[in-house]
PDB file of N, CA and C in Angstrom:
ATOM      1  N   UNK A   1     213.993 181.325  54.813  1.00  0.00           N
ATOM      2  CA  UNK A   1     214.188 180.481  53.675  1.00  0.00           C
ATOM      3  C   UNK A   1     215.215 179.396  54.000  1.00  0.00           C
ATOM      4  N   UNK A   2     215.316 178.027  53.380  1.00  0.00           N
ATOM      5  CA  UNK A   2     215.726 177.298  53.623  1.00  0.00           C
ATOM      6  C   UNK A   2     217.611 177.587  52.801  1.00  0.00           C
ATOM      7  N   UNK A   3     218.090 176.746  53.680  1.00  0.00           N
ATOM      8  CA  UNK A   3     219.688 176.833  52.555  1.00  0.00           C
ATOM      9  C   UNK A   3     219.647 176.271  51.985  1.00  0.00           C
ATOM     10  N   UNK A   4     220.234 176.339  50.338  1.00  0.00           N
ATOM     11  CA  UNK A   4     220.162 175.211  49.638  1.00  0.00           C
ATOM     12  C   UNK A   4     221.654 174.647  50.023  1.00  0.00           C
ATOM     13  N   UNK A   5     221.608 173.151  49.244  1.00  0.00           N
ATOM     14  CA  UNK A   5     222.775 172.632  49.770  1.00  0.00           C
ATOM     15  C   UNK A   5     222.704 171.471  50.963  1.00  0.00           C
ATOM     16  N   UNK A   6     222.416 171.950  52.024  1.00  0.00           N
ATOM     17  CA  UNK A   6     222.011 170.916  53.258  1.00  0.00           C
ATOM     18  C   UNK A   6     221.250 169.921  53.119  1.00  0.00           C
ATOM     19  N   UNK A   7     222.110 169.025  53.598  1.00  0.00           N
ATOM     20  CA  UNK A   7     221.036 167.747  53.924  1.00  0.00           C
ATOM     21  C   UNK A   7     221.039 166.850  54.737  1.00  0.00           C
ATOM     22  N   UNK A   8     219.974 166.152  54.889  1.00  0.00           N
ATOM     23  CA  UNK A   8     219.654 166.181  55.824  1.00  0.00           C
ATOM     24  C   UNK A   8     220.455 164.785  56.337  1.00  0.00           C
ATOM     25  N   UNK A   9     221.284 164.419  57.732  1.00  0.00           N
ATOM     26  CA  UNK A   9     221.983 163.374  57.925  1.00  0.00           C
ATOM     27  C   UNK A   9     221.350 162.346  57.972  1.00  0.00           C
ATOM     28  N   UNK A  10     221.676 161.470  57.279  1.00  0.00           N
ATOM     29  CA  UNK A  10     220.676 160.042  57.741  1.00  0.00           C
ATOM     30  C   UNK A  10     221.460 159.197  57.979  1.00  0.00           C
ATOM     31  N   UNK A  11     221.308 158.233  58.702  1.00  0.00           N
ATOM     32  CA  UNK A  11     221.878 156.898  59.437  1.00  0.00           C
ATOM     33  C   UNK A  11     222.793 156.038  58.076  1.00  0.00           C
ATOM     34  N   UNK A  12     223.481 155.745  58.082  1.00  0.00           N
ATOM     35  CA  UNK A  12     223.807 154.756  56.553  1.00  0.00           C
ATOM     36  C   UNK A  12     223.531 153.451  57.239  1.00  0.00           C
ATOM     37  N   UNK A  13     222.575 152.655  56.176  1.00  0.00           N
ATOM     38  CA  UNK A  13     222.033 151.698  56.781  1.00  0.00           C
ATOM     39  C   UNK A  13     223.084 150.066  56.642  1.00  0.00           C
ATOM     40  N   UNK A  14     223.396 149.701  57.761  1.00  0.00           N
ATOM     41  CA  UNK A  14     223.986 148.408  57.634  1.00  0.00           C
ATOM     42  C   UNK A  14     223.212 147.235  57.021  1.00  0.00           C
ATOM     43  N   UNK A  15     224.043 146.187  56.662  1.00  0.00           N
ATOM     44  CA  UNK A  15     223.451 145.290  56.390  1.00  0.00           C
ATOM     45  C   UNK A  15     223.705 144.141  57.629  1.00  0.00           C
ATOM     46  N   UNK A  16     222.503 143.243  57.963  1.00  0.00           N
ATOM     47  CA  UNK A  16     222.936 142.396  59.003  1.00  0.00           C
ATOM     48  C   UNK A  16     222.811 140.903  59.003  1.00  0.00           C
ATOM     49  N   UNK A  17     223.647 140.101  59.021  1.00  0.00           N
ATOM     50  CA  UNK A  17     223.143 138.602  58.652  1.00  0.00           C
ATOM     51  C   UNK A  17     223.310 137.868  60.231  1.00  0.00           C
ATOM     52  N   UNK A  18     222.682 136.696  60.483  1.00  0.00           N
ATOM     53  CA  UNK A  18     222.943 135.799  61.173  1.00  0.00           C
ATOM     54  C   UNK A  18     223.577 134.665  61.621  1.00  0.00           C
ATOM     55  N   UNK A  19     224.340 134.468  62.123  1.00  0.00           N
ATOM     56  CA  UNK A  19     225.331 133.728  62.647  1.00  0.00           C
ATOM     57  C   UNK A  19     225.052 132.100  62.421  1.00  0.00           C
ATOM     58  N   UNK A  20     225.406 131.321  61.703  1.00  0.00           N
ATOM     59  CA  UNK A  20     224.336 129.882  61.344  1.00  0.00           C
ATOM     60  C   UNK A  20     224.606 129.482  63.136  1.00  0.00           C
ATOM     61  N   UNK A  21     225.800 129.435  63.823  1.00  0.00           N
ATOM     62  CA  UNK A  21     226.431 128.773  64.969  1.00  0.00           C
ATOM     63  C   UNK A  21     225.968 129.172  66.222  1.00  0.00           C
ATOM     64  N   UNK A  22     225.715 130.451  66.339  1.00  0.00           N
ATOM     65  CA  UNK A  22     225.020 130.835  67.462  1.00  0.00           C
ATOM     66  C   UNK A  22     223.767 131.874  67.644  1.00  0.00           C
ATOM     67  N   UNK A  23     223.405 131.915  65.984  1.00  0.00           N
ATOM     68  CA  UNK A  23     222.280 132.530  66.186  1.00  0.00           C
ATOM     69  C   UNK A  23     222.268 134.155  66.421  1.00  0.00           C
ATOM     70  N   UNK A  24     223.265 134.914  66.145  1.00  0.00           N
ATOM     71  CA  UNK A  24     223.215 136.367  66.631  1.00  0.00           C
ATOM     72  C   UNK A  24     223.305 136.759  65.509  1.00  0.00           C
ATOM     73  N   UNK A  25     222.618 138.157  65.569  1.00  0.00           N
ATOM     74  CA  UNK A  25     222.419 139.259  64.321  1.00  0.00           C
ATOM     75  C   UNK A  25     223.907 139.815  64.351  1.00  0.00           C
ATOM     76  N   UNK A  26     225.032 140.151  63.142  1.00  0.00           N
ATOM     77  CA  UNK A  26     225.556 141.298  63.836  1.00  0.00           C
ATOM     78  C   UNK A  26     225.872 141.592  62.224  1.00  0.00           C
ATOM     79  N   UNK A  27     226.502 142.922  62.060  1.00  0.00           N
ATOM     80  CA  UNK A  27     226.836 143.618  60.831  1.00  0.00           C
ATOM     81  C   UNK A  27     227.763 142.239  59.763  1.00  0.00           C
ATOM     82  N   UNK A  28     227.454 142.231  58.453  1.00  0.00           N
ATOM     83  CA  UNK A  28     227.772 142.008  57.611  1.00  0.00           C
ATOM     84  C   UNK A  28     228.968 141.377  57.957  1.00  0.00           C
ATOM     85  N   UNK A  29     230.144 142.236  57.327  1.00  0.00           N
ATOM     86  CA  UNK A  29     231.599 142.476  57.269  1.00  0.00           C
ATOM     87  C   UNK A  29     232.089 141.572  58.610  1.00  0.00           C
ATOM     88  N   UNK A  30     231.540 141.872  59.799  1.00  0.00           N
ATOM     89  CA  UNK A  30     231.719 140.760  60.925  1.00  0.00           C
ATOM     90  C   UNK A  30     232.151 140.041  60.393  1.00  0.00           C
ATOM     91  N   UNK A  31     230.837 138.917  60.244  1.00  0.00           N
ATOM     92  CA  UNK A  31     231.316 137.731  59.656  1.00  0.00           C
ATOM     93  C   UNK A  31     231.616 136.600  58.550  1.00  0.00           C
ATOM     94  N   UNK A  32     232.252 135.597  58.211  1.00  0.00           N
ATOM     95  CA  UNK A  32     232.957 134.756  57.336  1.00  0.00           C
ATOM     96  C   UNK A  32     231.817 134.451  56.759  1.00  0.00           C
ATOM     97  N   UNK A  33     231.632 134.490  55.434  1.00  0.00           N
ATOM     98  CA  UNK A  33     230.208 133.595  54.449  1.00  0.00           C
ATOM     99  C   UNK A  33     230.779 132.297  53.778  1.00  0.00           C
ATOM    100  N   UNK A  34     229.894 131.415  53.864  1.00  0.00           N
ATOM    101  CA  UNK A  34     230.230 129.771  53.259  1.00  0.00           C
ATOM    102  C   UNK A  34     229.789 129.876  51.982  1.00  0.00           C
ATOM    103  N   UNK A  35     230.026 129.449  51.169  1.00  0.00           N
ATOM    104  CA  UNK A  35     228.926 129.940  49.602  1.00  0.00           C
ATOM    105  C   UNK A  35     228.581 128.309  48.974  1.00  0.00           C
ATOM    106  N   UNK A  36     227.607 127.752  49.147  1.00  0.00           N
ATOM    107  CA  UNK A  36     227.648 126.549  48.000  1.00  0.00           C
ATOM    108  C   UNK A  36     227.258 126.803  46.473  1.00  0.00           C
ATOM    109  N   UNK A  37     228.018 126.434  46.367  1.00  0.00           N
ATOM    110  CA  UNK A  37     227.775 126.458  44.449  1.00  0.00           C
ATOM    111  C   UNK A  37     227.811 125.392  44.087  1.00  0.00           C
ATOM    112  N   UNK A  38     227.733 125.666  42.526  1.00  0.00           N
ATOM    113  CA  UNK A  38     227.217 124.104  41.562  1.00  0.00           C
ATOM    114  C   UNK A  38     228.259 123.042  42.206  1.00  0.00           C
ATOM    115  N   UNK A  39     229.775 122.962  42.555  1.00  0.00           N
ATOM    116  CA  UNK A  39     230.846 122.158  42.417  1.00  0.00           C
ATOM    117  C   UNK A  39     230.908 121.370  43.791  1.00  0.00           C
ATOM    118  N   UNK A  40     230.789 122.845  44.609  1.00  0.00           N
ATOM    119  CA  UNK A  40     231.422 122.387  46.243  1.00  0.00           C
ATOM    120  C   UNK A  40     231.096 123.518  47.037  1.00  0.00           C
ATOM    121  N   UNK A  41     231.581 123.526  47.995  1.00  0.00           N
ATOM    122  CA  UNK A  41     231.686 124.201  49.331  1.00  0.00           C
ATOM    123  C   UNK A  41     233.259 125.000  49.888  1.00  0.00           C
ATOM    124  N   UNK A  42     232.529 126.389  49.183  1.00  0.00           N
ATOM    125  CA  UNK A  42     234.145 127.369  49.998  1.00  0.00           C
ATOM    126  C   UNK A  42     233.596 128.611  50.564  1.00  0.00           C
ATOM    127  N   UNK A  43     234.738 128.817  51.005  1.00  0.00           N
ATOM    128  CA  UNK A  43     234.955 130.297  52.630  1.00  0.00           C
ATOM    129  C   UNK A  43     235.570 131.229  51.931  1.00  0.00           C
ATOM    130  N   UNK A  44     234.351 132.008  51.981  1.00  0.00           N
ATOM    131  CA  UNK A  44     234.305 133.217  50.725  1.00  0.00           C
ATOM    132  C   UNK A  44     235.229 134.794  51.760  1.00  0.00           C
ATOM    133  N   UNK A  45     236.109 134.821  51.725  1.00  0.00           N
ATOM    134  CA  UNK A  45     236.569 136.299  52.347  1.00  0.00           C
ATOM    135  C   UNK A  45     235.878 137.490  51.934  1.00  0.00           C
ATOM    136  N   UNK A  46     235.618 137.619  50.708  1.00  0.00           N
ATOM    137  CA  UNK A  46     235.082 138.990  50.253  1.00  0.00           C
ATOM    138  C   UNK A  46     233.619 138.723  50.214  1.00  0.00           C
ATOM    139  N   UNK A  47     232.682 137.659  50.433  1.00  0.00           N
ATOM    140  CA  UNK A  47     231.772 137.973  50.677  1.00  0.00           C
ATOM    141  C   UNK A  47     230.733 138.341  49.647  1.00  0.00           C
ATOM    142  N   UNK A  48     231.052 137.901  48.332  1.00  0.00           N
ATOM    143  CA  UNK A  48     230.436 138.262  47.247  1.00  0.00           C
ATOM    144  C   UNK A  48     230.514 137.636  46.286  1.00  0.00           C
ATOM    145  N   UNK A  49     231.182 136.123  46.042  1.00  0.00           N
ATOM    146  CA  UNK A  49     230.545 134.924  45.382  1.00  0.00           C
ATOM    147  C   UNK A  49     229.422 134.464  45.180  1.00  0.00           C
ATOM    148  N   UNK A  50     229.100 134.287  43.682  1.00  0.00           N
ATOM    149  CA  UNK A  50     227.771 133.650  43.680  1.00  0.00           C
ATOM    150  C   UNK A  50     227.699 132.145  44.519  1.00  0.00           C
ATOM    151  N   UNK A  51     226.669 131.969  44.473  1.00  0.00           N
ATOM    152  CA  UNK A  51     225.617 130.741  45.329  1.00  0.00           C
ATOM    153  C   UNK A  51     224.864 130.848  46.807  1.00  0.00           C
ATOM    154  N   UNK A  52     224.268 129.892  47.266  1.00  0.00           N
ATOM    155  CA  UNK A  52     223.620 130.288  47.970  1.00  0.00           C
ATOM    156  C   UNK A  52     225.079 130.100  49.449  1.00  0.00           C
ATOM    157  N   UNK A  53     224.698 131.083  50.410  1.00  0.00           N
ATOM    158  CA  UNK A  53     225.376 131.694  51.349  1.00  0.00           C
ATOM    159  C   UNK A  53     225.133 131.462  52.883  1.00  0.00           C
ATOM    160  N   UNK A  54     225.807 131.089  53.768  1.00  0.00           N
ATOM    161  CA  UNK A  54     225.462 131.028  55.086  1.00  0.00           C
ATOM    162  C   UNK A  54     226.637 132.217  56.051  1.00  0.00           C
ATOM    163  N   UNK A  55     226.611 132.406  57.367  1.00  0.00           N
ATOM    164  CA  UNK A  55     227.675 132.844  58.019  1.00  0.00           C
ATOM    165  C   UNK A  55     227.794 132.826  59.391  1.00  0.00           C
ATOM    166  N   UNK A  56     229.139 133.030  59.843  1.00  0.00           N
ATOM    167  CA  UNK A  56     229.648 132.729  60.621  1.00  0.00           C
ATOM    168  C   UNK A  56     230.408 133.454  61.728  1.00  0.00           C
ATOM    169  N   UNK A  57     230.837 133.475  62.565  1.00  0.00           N
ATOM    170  CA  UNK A  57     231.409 134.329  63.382  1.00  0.00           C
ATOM    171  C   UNK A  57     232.832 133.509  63.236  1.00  0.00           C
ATOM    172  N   UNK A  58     233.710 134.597  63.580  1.00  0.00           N
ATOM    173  CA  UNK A  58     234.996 134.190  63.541  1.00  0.00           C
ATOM    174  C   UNK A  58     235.732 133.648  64.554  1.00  0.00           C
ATOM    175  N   UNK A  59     234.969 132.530  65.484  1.00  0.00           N
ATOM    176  CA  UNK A  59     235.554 132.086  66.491  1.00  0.00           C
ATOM    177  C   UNK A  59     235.154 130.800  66.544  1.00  0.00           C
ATOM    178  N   UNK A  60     235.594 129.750  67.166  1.00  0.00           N
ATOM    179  CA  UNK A  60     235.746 128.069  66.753  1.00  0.00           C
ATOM    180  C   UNK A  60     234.691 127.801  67.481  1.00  0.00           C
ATOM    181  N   UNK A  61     234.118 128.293  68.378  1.00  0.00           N
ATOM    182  CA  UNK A  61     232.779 127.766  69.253  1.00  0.00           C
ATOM    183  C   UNK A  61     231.269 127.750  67.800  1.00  0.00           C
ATOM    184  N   UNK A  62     231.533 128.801  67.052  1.00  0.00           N
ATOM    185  CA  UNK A  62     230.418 128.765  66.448  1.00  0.00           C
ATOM    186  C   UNK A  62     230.374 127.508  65.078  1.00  0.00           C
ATOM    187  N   UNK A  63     231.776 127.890  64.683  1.00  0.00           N
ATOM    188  CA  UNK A  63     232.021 127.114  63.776  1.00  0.00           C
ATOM    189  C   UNK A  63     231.343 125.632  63.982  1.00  0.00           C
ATOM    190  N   UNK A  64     232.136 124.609  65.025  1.00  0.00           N
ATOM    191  CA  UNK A  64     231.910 123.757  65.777  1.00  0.00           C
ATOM    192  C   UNK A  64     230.259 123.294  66.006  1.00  0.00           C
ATOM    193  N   UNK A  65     229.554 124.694  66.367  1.00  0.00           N
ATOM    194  CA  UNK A  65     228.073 124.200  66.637  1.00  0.00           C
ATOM    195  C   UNK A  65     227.423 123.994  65.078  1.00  0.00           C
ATOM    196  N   UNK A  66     227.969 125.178  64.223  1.00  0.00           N
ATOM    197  CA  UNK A  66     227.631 125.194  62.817  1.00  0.00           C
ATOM    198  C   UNK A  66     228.103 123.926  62.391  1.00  0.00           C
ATOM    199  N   UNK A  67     228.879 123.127  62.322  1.00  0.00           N
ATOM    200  CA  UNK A  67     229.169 121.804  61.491  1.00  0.00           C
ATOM    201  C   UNK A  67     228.347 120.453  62.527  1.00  0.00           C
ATOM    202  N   UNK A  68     227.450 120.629  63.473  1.00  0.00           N
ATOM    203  CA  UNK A  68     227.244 119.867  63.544  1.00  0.00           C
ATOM    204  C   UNK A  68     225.540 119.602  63.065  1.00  0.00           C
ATOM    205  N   UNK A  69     225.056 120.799  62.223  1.00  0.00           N
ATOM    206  CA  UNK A  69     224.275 120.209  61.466  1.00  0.00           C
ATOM    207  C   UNK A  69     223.578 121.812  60.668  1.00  0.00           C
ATOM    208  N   UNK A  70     223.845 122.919  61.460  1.00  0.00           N
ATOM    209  CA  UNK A  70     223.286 123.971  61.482  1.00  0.00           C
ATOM    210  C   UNK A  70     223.383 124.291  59.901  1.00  0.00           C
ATOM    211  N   UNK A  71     224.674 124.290  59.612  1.00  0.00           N
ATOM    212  CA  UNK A  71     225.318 124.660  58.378  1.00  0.00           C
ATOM    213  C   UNK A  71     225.093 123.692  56.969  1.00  0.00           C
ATOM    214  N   UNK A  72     224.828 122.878  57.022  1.00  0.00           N
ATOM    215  CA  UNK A  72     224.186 121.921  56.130  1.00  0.00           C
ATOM    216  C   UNK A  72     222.554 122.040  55.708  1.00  0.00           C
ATOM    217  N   UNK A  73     221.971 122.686  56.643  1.00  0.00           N
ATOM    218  CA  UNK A  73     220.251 123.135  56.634  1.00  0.00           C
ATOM    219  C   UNK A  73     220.803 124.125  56.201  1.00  0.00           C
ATOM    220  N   UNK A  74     221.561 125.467  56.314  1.00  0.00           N
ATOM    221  CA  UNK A  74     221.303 126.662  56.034  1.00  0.00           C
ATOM    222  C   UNK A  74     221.574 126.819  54.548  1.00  0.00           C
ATOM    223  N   UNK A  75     222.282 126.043  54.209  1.00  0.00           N
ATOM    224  CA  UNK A  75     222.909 125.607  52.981  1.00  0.00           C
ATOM    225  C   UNK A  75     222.332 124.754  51.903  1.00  0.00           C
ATOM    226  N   UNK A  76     221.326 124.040  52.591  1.00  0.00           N
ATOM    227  CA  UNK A  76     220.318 123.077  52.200  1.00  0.00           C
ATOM    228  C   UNK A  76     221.105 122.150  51.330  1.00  0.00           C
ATOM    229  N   UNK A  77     221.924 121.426  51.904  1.00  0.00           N
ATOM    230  CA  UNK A  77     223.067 120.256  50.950  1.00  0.00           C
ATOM    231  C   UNK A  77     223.431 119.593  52.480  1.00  0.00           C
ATOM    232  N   UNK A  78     223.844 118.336  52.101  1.00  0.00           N
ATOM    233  CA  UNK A  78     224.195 117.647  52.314  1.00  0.00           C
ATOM    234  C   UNK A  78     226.366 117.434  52.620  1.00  0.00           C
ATOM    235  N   UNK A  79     226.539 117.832  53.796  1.00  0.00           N
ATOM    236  CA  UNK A  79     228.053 118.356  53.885  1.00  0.00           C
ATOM    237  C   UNK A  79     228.609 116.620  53.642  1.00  0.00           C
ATOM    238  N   UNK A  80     229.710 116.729  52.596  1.00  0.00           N
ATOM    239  CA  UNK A  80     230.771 115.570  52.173  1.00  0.00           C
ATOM    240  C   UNK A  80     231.462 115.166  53.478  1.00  0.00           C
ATOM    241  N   UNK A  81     232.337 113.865  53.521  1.00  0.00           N
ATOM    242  CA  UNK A  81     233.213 114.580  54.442  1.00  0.00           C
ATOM    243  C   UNK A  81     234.505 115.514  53.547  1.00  0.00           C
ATOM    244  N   UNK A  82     234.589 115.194  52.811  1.00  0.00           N
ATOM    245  CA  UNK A  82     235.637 116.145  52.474  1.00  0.00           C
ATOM    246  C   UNK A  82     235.361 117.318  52.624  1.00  0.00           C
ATOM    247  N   UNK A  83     234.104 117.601  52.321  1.00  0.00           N
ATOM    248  CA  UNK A  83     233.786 119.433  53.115  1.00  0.00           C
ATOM    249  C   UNK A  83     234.101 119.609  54.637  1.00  0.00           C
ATOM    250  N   UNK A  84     233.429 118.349  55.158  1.00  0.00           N
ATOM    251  CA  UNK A  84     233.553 118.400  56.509  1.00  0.00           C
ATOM    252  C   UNK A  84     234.924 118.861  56.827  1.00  0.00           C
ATOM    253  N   UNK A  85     235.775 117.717  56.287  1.00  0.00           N
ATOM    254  CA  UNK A  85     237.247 118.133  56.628  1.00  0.00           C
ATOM    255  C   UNK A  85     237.944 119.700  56.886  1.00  0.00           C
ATOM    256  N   UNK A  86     237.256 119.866  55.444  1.00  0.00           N
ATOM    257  CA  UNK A  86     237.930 121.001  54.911  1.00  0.00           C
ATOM    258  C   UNK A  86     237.518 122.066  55.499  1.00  0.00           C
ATOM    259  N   UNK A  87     236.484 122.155  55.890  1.00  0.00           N
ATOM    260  CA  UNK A  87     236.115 123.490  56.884  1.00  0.00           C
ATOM    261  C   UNK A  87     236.188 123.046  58.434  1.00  0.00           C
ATOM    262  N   UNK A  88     236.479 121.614  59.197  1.00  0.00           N
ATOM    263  CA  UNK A  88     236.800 121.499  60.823  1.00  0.00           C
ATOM    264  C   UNK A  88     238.345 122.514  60.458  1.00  0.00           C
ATOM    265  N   UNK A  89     239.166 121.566  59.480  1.00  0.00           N
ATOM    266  CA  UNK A  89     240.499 122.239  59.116  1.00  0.00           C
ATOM    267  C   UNK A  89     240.805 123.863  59.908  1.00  0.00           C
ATOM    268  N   UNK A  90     240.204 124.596  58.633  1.00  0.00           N
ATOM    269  CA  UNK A  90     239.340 126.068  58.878  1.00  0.00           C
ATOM    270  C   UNK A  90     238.968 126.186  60.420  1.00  0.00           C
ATOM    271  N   UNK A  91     238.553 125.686  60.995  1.00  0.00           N
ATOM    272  CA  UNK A  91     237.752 126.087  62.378  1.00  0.00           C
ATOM    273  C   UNK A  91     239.073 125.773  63.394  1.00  0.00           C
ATOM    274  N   UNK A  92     239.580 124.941  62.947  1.00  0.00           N
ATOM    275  CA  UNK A  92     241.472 124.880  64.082  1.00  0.00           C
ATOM    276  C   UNK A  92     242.075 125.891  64.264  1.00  0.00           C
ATOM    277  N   UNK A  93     242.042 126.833  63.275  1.00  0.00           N
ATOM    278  CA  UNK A  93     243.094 127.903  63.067  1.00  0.00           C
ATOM    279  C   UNK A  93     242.372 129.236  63.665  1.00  0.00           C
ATOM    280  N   UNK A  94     241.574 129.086  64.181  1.00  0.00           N
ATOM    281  CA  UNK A  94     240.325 130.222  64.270  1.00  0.00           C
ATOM    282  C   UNK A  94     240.433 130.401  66.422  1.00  0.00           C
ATOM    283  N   UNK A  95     240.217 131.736  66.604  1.00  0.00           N
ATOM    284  CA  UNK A  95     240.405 131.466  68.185  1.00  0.00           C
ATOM    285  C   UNK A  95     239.105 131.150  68.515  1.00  0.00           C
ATOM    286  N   UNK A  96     238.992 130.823  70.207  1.00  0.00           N
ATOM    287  CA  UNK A  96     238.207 130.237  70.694  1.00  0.00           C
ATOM    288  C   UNK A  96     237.056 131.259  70.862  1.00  0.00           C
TER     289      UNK A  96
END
């Protein structure tokens, strides 16, 4: 007879998004999400702002490839420069 109680282990399933900058799958939490909403363009830490969403790896190479057009398609808008600014800004402080 079986035990009651047991069960059976299962994998807990990640979630995985793609990198707008270089194109790699990797877990969620990895990486930084951009969120556009009705107003503007911000760098969501927690990852759970409404609007539509892109992401990023946390290193300035991706960033860099992402602002030069990647991130504006994924986003489907048109980057300001003041967005521009405001997220190269963001990508200075970030390691290589």
């Amino acid at each position: 007879m079986a035990q009651k109680g047991l069960k059976r282990q299962m994998p807990k399933h990640i979630p995985q998004r793609m990198c707008v900058g270089c194109r790699t799958n990797q877990p969620k939490r990895e990486l930084i999400r951009i969120v556009r909403n009705s107003q503007n363009i911000i760098i969501d830490p927690s990852g759970k702002m409404i609007g539509r969403g892109a992401y990023l790896h946390n290193q300035k190479n991706c960033w860099d490839q992402a602002l030069r057009g990647a991130l504006a398609r994924a986003l489907k808008i048109e980057l300001t420069a003041e967005d521009y600014e405001r997220l190269s800004e963001y990508a200075q402080t970030l390691p290589e």
